[in-house]
N, C-alpha and C. Protein backbone atom coordinates (compact mmCIF):
# COMPACT_ATOMS: atom_id res chain seq x y z
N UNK A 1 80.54 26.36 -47.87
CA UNK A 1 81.60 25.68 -48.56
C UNK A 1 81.75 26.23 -49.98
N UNK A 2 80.71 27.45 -50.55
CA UNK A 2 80.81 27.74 -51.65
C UNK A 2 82.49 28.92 -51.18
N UNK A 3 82.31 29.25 -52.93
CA UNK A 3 83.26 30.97 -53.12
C UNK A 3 82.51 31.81 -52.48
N UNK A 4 82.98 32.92 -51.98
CA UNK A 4 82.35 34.39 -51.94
C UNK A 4 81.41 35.06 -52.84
N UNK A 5 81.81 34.52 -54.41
CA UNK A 5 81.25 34.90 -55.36
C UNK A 5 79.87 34.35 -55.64
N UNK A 6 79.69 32.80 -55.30
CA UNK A 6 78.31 31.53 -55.44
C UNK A 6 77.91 32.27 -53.93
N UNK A 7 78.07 32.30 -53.04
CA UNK A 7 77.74 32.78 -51.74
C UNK A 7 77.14 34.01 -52.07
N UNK A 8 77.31 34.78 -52.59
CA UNK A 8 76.75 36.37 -52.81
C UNK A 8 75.80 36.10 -53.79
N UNK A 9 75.96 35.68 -55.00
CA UNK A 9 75.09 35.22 -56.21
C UNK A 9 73.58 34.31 -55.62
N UNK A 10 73.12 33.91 -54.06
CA UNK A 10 72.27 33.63 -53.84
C UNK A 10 72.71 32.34 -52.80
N UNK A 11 71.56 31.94 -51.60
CA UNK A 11 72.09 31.72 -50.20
C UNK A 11 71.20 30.96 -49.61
N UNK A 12 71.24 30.15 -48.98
CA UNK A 12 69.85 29.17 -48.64
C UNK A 12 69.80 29.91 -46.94
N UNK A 13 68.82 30.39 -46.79
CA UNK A 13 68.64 31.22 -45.78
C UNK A 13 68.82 30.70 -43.95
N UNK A 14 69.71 31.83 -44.04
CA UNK A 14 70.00 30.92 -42.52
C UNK A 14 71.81 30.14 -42.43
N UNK A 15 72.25 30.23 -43.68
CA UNK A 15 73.59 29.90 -44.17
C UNK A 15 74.89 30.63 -43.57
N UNK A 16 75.61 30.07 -43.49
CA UNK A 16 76.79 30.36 -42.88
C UNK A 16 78.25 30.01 -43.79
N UNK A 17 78.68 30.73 -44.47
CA UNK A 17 79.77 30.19 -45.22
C UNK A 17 80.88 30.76 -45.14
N UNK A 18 81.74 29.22 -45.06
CA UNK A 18 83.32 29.62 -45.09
C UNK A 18 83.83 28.64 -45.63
N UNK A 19 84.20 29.04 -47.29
CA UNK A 19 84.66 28.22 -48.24
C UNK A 19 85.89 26.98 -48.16
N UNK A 20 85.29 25.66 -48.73
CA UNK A 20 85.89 24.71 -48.36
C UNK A 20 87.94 24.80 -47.96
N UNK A 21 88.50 25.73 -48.87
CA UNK A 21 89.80 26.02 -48.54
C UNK A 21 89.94 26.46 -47.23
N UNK A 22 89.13 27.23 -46.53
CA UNK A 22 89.30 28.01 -45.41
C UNK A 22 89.26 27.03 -43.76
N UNK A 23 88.55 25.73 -44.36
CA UNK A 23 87.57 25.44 -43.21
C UNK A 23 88.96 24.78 -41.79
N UNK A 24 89.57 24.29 -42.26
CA UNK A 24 90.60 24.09 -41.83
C UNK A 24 91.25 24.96 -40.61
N UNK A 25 91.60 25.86 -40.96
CA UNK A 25 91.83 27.18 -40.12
C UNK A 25 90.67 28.36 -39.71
N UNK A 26 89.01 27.72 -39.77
CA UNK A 26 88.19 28.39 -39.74
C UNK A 26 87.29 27.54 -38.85
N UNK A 27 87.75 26.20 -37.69
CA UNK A 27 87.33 25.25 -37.46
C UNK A 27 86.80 26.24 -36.56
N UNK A 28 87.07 26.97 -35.52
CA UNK A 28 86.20 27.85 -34.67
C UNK A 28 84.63 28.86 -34.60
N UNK A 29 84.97 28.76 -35.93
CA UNK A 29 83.79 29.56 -36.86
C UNK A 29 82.47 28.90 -37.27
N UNK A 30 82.94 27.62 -37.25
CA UNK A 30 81.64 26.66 -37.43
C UNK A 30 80.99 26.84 -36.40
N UNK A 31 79.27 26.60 -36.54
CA UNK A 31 78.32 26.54 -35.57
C UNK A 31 78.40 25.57 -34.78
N UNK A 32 77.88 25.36 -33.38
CA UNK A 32 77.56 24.23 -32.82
C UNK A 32 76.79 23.64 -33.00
N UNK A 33 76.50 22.31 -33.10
CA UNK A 33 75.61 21.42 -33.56
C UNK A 33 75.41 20.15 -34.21
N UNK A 34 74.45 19.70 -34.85
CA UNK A 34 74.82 18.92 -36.01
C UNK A 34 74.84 20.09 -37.24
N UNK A 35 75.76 19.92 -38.10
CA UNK A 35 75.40 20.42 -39.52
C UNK A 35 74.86 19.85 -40.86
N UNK A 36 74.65 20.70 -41.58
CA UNK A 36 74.34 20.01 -42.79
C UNK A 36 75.00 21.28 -43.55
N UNK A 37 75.79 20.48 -44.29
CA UNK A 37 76.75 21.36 -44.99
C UNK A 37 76.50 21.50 -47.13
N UNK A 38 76.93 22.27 -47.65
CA UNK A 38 76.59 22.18 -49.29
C UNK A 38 77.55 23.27 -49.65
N UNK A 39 77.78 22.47 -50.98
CA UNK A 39 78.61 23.58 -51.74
C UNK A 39 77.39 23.97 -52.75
N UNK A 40 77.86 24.27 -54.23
CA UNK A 40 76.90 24.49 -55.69
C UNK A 40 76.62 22.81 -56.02
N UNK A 41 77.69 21.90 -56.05
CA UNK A 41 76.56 20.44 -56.43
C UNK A 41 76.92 18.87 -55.58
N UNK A 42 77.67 19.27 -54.93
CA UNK A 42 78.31 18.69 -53.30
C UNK A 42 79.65 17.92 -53.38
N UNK A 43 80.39 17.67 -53.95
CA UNK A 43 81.66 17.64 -54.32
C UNK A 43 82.63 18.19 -52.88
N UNK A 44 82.43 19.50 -52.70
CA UNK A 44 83.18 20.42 -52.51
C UNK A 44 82.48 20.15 -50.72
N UNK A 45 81.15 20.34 -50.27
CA UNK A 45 80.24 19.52 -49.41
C UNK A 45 80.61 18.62 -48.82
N UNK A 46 80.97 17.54 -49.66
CA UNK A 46 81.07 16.14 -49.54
C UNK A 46 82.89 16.45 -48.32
N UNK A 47 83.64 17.17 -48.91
CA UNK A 47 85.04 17.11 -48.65
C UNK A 47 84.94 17.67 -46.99
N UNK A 48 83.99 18.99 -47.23
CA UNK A 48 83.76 19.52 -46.05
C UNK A 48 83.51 18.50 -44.66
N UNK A 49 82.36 17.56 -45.06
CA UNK A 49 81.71 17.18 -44.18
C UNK A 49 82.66 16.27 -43.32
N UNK A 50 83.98 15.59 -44.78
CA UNK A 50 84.50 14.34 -43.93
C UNK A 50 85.67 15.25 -42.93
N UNK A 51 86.09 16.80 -43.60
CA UNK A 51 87.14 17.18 -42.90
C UNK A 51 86.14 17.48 -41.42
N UNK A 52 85.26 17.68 -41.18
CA UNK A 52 84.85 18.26 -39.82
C UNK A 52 84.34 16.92 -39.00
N UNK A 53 83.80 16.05 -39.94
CA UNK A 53 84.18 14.55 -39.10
C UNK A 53 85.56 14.33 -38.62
N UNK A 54 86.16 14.64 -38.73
CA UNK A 54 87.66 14.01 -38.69
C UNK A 54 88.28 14.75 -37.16
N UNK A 55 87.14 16.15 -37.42
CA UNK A 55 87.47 17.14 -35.91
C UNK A 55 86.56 16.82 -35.07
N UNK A 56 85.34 15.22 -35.04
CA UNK A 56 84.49 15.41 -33.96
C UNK A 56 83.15 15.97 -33.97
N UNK A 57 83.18 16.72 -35.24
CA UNK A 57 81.79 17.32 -35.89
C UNK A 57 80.96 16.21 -36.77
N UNK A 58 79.61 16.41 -36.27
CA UNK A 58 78.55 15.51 -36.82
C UNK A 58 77.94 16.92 -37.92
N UNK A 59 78.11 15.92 -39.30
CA UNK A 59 78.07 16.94 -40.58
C UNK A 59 77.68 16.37 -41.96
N UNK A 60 76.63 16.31 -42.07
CA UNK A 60 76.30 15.70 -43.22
C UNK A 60 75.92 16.98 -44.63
N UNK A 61 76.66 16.24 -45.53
CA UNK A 61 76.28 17.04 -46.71
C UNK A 61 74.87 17.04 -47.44
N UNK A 62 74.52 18.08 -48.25
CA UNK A 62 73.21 18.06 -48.82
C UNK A 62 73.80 17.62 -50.37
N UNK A 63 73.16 16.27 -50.49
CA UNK A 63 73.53 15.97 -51.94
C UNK A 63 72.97 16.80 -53.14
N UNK A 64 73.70 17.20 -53.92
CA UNK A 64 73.30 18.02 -55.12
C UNK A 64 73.10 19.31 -54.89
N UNK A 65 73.81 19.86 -53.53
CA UNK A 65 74.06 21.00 -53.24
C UNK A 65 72.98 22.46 -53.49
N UNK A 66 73.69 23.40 -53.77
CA UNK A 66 72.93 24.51 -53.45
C UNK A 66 71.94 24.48 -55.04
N UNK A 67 72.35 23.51 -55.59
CA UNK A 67 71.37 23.69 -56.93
C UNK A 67 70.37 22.95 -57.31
N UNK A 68 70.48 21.89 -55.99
CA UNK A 68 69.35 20.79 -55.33
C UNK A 68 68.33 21.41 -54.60
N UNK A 69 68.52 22.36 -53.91
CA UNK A 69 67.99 23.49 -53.29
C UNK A 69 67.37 24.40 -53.41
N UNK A 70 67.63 24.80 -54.77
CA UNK A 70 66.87 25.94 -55.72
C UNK A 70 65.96 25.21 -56.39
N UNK A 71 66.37 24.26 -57.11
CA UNK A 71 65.50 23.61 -58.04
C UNK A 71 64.05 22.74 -57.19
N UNK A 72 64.05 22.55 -55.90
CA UNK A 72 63.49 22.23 -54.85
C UNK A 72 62.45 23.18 -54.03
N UNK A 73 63.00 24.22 -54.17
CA UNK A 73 62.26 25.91 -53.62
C UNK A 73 61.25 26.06 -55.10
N UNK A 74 61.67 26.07 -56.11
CA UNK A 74 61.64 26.87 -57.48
C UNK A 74 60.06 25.98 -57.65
N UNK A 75 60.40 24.43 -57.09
CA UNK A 75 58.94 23.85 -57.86
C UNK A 75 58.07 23.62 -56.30
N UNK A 76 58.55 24.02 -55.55
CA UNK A 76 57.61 24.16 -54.18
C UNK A 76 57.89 23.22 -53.35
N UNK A 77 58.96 22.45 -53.65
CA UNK A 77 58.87 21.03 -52.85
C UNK A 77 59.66 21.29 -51.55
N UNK A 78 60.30 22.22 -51.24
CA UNK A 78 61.32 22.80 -50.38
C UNK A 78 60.69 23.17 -48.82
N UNK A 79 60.45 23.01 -47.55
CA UNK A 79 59.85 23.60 -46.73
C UNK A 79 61.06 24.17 -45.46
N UNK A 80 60.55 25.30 -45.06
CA UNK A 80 61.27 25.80 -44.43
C UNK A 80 60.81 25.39 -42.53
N UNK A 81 61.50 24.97 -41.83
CA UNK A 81 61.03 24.94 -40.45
C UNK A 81 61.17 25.69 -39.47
């Protein structure tokens, strides 16, 4: 749900992005599954999650986004499964 630009600038591994403007006409492109979706501080997340609810997709946002994430990795508290 980030830009191209926050998307390239660093990526929570395993990520898949197609910026919140796009998602609309990019509904095919989403993974199957449940998601968990994030922009940079979830705003942008938040918008995502209700538009792909709205298509039938189970999608919850990561509050405080991709900078909840770093700051989470950065002090160790982060685990990967």
């Amino acid at each position: 749900m980030r830009s191209p630009g926050e998307f390239a600038a660093g990526a929570i591994p395993g990520a898949v992005n197609i910026p919140v403007d796009e998602l609309r006409d990019r509904l095919a492109d989403v993974p199957e599954g449940e998601l968990v979706v994030h922009c940079a501080v979830g705003l942008r997340g938040h918008i995502a999650a209700r538009i792909l609810a709205a298509h039938g997709r189970r999608a919850r946002n990561l509050d405080g986004g991709y900078r909840t994430w770093t700051a989470g990795t950065a002090s160790g508290a982060a685990q990967t499964a």
